[in-house]
C-alpha atoms as a PDB file:
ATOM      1  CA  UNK A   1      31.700  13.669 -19.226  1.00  0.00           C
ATOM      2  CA  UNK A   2      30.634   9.879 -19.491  1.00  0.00           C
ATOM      3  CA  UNK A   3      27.252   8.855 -17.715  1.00  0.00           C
ATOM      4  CA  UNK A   4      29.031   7.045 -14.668  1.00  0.00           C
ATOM      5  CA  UNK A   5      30.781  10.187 -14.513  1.00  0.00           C
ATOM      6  CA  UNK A   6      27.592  11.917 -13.923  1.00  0.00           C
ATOM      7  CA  UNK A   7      26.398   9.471 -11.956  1.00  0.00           C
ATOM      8  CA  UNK A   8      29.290   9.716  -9.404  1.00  0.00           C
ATOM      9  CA  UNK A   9      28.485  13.517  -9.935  1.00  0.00           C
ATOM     10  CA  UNK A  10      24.751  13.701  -9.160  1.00  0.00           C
ATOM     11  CA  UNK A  11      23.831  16.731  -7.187  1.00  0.00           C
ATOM     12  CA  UNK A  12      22.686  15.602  -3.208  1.00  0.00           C
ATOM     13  CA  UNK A  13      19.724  17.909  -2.944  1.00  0.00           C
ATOM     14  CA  UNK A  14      18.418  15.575  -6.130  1.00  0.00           C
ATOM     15  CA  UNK A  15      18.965  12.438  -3.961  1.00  0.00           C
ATOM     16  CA  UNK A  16      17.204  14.401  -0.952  1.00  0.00           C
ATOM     17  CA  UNK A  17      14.073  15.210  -3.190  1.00  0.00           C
ATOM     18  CA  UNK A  18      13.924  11.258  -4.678  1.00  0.00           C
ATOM     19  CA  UNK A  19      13.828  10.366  -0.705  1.00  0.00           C
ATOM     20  CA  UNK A  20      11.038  13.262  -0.457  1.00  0.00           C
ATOM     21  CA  UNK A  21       8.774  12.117  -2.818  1.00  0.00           C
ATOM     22  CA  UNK A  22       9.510   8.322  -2.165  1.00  0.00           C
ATOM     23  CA  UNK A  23       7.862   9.251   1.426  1.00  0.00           C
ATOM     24  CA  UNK A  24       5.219  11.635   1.058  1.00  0.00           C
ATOM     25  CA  UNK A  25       3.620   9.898  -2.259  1.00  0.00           C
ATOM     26  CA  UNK A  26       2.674   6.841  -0.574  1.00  0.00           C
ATOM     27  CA  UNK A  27       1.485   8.943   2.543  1.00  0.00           C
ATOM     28  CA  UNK A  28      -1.057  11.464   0.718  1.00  0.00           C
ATOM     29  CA  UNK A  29      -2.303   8.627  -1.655  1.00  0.00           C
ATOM     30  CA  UNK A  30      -2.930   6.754   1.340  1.00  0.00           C
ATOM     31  CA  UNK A  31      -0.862   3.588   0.211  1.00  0.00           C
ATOM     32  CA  UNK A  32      -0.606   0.575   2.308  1.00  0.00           C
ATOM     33  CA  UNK A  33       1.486  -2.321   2.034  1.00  0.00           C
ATOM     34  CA  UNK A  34       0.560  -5.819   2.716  1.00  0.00           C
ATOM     35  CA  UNK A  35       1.741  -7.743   5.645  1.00  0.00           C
ATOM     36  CA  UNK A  36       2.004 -11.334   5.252  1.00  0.00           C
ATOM     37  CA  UNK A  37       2.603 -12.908   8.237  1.00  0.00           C
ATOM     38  CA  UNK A  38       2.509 -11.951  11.577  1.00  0.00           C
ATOM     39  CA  UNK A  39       5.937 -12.711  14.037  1.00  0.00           C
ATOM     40  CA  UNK A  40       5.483 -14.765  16.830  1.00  0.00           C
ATOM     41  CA  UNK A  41       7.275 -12.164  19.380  1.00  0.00           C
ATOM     42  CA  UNK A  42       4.148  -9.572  18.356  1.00  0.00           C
ATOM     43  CA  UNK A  43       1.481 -12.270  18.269  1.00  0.00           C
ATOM     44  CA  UNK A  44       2.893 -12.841  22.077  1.00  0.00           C
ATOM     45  CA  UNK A  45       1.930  -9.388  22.729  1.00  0.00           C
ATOM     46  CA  UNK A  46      -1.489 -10.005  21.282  1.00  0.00           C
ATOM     47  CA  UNK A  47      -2.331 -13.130  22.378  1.00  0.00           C
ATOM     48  CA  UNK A  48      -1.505 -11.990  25.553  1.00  0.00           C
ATOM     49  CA  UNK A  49      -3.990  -9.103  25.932  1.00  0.00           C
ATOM     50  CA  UNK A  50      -6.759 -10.902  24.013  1.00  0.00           C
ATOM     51  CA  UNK A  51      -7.099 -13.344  27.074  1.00  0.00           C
ATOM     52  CA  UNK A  52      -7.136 -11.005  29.811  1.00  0.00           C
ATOM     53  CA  UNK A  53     -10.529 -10.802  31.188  1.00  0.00           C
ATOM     54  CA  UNK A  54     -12.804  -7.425  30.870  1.00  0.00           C
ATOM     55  CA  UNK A  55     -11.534  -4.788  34.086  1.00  0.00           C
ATOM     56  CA  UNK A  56      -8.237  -6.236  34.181  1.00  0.00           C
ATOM     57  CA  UNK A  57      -5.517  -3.562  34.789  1.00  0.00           C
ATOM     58  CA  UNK A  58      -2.524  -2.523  31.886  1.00  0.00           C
ATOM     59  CA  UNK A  59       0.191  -0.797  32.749  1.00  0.00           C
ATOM     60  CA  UNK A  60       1.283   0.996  29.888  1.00  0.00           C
ATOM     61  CA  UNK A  61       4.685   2.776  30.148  1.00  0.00           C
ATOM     62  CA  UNK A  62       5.987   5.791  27.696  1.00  0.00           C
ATOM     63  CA  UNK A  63       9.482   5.651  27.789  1.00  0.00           C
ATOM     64  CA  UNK A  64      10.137   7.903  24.631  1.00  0.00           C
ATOM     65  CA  UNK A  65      11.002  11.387  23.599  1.00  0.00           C
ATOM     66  CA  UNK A  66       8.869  13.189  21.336  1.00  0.00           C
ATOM     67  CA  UNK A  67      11.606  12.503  18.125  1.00  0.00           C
ATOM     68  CA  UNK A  68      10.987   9.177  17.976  1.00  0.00           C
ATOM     69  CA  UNK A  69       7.137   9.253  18.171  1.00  0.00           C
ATOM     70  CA  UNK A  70       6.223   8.504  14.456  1.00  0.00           C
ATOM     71  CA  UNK A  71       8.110   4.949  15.011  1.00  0.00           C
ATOM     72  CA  UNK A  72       6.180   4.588  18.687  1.00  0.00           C
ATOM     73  CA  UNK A  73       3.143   6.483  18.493  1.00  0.00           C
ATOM     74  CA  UNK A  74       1.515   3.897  15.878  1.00  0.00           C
ATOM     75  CA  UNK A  75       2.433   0.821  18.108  1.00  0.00           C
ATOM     76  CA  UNK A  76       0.950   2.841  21.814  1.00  0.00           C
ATOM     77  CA  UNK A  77      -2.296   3.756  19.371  1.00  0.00           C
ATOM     78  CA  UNK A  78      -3.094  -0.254  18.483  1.00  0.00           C
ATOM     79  CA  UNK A  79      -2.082  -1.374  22.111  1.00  0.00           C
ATOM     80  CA  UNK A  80      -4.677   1.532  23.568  1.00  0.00           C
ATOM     81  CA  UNK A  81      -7.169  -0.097  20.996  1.00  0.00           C
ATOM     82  CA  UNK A  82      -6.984  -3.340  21.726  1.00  0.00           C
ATOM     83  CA  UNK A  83      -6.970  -2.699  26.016  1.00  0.00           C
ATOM     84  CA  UNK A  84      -9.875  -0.257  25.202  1.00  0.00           C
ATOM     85  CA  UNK A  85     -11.898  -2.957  22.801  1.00  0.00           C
ATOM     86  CA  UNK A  86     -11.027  -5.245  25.715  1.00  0.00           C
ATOM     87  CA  UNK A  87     -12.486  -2.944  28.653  1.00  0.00           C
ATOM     88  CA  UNK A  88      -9.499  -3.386  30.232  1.00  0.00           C
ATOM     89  CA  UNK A  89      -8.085  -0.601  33.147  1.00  0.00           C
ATOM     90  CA  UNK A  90      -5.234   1.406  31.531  1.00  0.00           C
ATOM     91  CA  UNK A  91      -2.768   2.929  33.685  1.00  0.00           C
ATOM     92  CA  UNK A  92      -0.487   4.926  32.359  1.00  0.00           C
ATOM     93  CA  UNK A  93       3.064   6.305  33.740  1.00  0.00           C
ATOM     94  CA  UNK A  94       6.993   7.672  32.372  1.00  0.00           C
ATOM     95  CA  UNK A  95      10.154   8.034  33.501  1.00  0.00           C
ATOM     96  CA  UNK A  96      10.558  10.747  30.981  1.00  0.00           C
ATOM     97  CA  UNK A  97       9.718  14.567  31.630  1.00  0.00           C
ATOM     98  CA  UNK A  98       8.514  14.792  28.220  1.00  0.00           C
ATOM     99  CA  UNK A  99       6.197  12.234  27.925  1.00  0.00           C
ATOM    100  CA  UNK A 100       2.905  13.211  29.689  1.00  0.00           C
ATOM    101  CA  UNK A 101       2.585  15.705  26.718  1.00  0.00           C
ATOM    102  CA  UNK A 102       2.671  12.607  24.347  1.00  0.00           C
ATOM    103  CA  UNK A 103       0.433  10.215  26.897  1.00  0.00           C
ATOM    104  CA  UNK A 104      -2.627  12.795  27.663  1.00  0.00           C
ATOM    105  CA  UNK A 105      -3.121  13.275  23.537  1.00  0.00           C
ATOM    106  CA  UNK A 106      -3.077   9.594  22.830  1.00  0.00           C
ATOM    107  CA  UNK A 107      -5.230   8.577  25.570  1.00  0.00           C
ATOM    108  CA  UNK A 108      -7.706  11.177  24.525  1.00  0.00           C
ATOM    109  CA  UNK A 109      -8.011  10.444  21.000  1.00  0.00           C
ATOM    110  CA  UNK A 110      -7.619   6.906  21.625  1.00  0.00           C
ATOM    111  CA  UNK A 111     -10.487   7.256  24.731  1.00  0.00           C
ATOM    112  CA  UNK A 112     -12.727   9.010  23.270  1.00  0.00           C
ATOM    113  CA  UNK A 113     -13.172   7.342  20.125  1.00  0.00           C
ATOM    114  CA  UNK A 114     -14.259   4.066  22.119  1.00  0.00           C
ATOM    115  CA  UNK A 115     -16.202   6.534  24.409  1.00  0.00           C
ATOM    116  CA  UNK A 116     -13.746   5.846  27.799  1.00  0.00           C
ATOM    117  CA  UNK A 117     -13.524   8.154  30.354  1.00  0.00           C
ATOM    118  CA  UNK A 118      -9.934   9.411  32.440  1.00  0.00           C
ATOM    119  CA  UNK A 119     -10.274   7.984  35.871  1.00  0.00           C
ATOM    120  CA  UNK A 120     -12.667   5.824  35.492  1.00  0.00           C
ATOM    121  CA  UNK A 121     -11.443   3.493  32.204  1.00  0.00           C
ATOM    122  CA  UNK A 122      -8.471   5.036  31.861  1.00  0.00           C
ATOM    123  CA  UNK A 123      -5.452   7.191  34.088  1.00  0.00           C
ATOM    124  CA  UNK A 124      -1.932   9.031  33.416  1.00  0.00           C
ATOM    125  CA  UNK A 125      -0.579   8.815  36.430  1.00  0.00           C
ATOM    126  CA  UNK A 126       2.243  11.087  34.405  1.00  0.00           C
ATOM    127  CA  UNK A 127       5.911  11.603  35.472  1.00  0.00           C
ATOM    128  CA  UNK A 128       8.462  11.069  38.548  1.00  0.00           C
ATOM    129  CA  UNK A 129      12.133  11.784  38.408  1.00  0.00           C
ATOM    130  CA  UNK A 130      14.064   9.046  40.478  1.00  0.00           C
ATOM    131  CA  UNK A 131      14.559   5.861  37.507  1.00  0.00           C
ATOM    132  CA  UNK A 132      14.676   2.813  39.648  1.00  0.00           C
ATOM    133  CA  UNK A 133      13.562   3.956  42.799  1.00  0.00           C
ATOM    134  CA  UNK A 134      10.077   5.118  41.426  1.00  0.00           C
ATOM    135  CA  UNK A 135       9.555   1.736  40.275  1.00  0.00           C
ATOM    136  CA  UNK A 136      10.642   0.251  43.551  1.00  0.00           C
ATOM    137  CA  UNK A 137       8.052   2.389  44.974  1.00  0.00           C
ATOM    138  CA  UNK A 138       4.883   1.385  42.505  1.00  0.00           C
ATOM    139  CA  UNK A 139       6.135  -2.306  43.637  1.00  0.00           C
ATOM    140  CA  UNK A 140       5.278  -1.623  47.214  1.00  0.00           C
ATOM    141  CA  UNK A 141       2.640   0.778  47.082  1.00  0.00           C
ATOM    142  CA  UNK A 142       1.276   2.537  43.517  1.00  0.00           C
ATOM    143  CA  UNK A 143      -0.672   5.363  45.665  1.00  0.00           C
ATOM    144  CA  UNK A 144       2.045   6.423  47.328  1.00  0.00           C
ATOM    145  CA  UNK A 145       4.448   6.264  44.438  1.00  0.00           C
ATOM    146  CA  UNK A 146       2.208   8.251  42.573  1.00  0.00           C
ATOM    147  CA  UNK A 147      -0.025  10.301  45.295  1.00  0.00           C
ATOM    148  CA  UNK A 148      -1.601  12.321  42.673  1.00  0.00           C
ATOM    149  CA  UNK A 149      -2.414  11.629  38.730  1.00  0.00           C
ATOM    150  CA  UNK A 150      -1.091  14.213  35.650  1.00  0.00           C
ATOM    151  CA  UNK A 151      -4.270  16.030  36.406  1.00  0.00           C
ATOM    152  CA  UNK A 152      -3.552  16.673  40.177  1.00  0.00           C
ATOM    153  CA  UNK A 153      -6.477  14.206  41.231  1.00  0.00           C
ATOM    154  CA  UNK A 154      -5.504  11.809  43.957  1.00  0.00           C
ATOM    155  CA  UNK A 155      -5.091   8.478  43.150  1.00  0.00           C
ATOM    156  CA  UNK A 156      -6.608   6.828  46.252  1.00  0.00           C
ATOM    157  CA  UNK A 157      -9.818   8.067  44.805  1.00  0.00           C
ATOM    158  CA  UNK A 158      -9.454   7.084  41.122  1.00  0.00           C
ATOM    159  CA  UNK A 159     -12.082   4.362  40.080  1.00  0.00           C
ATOM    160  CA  UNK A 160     -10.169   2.745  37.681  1.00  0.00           C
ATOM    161  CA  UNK A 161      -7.217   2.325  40.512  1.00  0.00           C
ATOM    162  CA  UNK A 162      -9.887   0.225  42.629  1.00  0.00           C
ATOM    163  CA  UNK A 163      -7.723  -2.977  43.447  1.00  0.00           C
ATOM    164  CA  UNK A 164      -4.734  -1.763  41.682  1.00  0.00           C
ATOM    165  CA  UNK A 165      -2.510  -1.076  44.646  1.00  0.00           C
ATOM    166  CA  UNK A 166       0.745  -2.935  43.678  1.00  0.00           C
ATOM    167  CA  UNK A 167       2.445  -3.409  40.432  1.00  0.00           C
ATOM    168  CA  UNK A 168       1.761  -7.202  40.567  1.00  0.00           C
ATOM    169  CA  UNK A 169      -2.156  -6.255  41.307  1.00  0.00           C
ATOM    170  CA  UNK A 170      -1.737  -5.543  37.256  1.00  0.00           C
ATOM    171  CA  UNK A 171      -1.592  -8.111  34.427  1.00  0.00           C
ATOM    172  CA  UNK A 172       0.323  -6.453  32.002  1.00  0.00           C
ATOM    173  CA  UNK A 173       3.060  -4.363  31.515  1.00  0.00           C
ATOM    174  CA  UNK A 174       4.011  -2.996  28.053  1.00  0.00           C
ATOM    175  CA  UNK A 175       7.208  -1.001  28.592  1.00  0.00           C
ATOM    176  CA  UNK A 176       7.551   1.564  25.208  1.00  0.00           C
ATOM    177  CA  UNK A 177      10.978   2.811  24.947  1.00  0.00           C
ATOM    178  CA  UNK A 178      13.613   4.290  22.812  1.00  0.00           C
ATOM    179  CA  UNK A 179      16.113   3.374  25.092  1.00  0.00           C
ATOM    180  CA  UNK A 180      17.361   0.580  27.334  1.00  0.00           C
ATOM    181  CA  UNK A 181      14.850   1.471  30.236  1.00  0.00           C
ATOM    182  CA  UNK A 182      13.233  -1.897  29.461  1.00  0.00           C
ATOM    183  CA  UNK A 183      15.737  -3.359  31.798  1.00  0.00           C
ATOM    184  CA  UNK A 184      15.477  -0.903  34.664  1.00  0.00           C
ATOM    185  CA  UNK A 185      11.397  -2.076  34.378  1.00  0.00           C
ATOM    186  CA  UNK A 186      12.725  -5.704  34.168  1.00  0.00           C
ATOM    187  CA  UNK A 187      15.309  -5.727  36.875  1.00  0.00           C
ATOM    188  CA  UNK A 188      12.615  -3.737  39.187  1.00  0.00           C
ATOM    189  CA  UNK A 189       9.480  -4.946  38.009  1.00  0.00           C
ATOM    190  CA  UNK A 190       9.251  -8.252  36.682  1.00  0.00           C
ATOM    191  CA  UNK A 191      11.990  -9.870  38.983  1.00  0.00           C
ATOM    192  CA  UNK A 192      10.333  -8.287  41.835  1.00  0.00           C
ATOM    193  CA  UNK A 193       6.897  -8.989  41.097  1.00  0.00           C
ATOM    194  CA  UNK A 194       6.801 -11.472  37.959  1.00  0.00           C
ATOM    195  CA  UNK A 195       4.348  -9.267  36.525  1.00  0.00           C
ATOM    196  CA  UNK A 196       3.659 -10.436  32.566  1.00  0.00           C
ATOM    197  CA  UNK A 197       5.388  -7.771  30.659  1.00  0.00           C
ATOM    198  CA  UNK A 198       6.600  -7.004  26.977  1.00  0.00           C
ATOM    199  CA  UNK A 199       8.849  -4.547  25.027  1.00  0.00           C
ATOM    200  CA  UNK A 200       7.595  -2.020  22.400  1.00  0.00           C
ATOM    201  CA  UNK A 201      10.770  -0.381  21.178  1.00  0.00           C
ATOM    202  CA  UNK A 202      12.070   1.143  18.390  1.00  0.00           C
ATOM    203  CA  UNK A 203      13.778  -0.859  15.878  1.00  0.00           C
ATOM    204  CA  UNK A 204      17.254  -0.271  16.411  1.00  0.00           C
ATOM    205  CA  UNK A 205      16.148  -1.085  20.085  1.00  0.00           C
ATOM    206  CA  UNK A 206      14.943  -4.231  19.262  1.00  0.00           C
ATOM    207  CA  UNK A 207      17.792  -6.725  19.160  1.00  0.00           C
ATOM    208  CA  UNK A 208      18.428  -5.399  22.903  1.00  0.00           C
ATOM    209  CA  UNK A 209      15.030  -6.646  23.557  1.00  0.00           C
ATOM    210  CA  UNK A 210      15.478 -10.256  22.204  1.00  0.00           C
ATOM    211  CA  UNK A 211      17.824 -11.541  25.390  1.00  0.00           C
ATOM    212  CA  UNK A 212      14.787 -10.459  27.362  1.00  0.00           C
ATOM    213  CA  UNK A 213      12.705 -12.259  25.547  1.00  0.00           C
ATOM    214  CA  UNK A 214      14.781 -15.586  25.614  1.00  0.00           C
ATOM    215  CA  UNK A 215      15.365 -15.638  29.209  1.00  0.00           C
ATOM    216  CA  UNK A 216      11.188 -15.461  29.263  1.00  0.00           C
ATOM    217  CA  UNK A 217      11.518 -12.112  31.221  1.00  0.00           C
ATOM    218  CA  UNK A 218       9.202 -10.821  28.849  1.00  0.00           C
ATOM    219  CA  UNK A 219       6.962 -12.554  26.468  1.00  0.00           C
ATOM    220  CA  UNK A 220       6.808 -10.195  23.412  1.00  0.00           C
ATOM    221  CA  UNK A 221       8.131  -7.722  21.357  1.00  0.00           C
ATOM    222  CA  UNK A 222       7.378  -4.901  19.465  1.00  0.00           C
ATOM    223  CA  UNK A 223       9.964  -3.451  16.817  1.00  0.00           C
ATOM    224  CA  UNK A 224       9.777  -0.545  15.003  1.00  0.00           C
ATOM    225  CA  UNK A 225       7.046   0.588  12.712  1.00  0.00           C
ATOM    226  CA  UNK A 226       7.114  -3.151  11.250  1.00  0.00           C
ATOM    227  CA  UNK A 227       5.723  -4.805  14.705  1.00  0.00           C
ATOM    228  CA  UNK A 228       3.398  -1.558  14.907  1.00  0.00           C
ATOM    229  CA  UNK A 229       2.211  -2.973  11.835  1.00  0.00           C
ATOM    230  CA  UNK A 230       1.743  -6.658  12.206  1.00  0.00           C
ATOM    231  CA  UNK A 231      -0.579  -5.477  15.571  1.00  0.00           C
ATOM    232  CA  UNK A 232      -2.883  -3.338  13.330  1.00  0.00           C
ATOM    233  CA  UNK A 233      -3.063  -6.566  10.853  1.00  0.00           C
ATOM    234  CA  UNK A 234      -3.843  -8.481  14.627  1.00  0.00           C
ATOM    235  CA  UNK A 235      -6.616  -5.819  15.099  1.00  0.00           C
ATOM    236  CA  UNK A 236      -7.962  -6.166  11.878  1.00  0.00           C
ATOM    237  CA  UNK A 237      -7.418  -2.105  10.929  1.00  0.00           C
ATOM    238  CA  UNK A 238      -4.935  -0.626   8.980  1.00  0.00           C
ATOM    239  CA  UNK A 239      -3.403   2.532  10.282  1.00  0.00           C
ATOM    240  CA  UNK A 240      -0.882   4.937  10.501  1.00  0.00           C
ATOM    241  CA  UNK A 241       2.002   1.999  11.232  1.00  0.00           C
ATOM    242  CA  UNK A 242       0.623   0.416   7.480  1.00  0.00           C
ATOM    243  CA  UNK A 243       1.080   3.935   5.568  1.00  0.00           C
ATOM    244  CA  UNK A 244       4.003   4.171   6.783  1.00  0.00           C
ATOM    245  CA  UNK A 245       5.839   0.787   6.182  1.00  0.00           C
ATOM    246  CA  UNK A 246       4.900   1.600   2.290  1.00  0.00           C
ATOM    247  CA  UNK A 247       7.141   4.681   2.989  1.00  0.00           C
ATOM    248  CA  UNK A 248       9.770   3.041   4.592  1.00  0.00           C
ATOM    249  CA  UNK A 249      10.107   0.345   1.884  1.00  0.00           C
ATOM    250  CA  UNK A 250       9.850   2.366  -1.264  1.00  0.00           C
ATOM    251  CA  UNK A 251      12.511   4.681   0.522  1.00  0.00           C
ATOM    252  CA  UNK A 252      14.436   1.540   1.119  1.00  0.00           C
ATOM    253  CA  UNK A 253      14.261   0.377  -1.914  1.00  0.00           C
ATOM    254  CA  UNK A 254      15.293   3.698  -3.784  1.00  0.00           C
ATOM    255  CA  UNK A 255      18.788   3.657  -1.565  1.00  0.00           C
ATOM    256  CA  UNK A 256      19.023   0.401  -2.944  1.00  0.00           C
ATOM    257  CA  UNK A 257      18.839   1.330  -6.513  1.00  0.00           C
ATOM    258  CA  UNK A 258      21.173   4.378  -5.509  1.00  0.00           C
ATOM    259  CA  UNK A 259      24.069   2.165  -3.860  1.00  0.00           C
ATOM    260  CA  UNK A 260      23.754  -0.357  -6.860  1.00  0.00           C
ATOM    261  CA  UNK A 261      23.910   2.485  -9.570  1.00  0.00           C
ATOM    262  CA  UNK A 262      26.598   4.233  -7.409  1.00  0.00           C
ATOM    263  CA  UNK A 263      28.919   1.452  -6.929  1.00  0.00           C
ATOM    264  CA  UNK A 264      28.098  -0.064 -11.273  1.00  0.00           C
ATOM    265  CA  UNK A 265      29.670   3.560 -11.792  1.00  0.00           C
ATOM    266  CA  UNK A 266      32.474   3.654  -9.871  1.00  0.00           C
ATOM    267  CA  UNK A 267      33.629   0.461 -11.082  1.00  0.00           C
ATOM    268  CA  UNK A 268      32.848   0.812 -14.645  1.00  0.00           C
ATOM    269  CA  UNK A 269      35.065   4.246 -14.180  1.00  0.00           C
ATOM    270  CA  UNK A 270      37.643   2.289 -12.209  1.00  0.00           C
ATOM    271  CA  UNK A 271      38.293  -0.487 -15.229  1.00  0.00           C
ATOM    272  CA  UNK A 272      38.012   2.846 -17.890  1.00  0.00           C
ATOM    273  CA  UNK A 273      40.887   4.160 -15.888  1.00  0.00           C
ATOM    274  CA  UNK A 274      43.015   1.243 -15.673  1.00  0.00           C
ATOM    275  CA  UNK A 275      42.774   0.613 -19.434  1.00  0.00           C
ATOM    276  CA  UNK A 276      43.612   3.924 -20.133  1.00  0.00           C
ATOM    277  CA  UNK A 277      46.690   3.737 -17.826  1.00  0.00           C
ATOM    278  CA  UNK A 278      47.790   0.036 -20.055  1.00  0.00           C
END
């Protein structure tokens, strides 16, 4: 058997172990990569928050099931950061049953490290079933939308809910999704109460985003662990989103090697074959 024979022939659990070590070796030796330049739809997201002035209200929303949470998770961790080195009021809410689970541990780790407290720097006002008409309801009234928080406190008593009645009382929205429920919050939100808003998404997601963003219905974007990134590089800190762009791109790079050494192969076998047949 000739190498490009062996190469067309190569075992797939060997492929699945290269991928393996490509991204767990940058991870445990704590690897980052360097990222040049910052995009101007993140930098909208940042510049954004760094002007709003301390006690402002965010309204953060976790549109994402738990798979996708290592491409979201790093991007909801530097927004919380940068609200919490603000001292701005986060709010926090889902149209998703299984995101409160996801919410109450970021918030916590998030809170606590910058020594916030729930209901009085921070909420999770959790979940409610019902899509659009939830979000019709936070425009008109947030209390009664949401009568009690995750915790079963009422809201109407919540500090950090003093003067945050109405969606457009915030000034933010950052809509996290996996999903297209940015435009159900655009369509019910922003048209309704041209609250500033923005899309953190995953990156697949992303292109849906950019319409959005050219129609200036929202003024940012977030895509993928690559705009998680560029936010830490915004906030000075590298985090999980860093580690794990020097995974992604060494893993990218080895299926590049792969395809080119797969397809030199095939070809090389192809013209054998054809001068054998002559």
């Amino acid at each position: 058997m000739t190498w490009d024979e062996k190469l067309q022939a190569i075992d797939r659990r060997i492929i699945f172990l290269l991928v393996g070590i490509a991204v767990a070796l940058p991870i445990i030796f704590r690897l980052p990569i360097p990222i040049p330049v910052v995009t101007p739809e993140v930098m909208g997201v940042y510049e954004r928050i760094e002007a709003l002035p301390s006690n402002a209200g965010v309204f953060m929303v976790f549109d994402y099931e738990p798979a996708t949470t290592p491409e979201l998770n790093p991007m909801a961790e530097a927004l919380l950061r940068h609200c919490f080195q603000k001292n701005l009021r986060v709010v926090c809410a889902t149209l998703y049953s299984s995101a409160p689970g996801i919410m109450e541990s970021l918030l916590k780790e998030v809170g606590d490290r910058y020594g916030k407290k729930a209901g009085i720097d921070y909420t999770l006002l959790g979940y409610r079933a019902g899509g659009y008409a939830v979000i019709l309801r936070i425009v008109d009234n947030l209390k009664k939308g949401f009568p009690r928080d995750y915790y079963d406190n009422l809201t109407t008593e919540a500090p950090v809910l003093e003067g945050l009645d109405r969606l457009k009382d915030f000034a933010y929205l950052m809509c996290l999704h996996d999903d297209s429920t940015i435009q159900t919050w655009v369509t019910y939100g922003y048209e309704r109460t041209g609250i500033p808003m923005a899309s953190g998404c995953t990156a697949v997601m992303a292109t849906g985003s950019y319409p959005l963003l050219h129609a200036k219905q929202i003024n940012g974007i977030l895509g993928g662990l690559k705009g998680a990134a560029e936010y830490e590089k915004c906030l000075n800190y590298e985090g999980v989103a860093h580690q794990g762009m020097f995974s992604q791109s060494v893993v990218h790079m080895l299926i590049i090697a792969m395809i080119v050494l797969g397809n030199v192969g095939h070809f090389l076998r192809h013209r054998r074959n054809r001068q054998a047949r002559s």
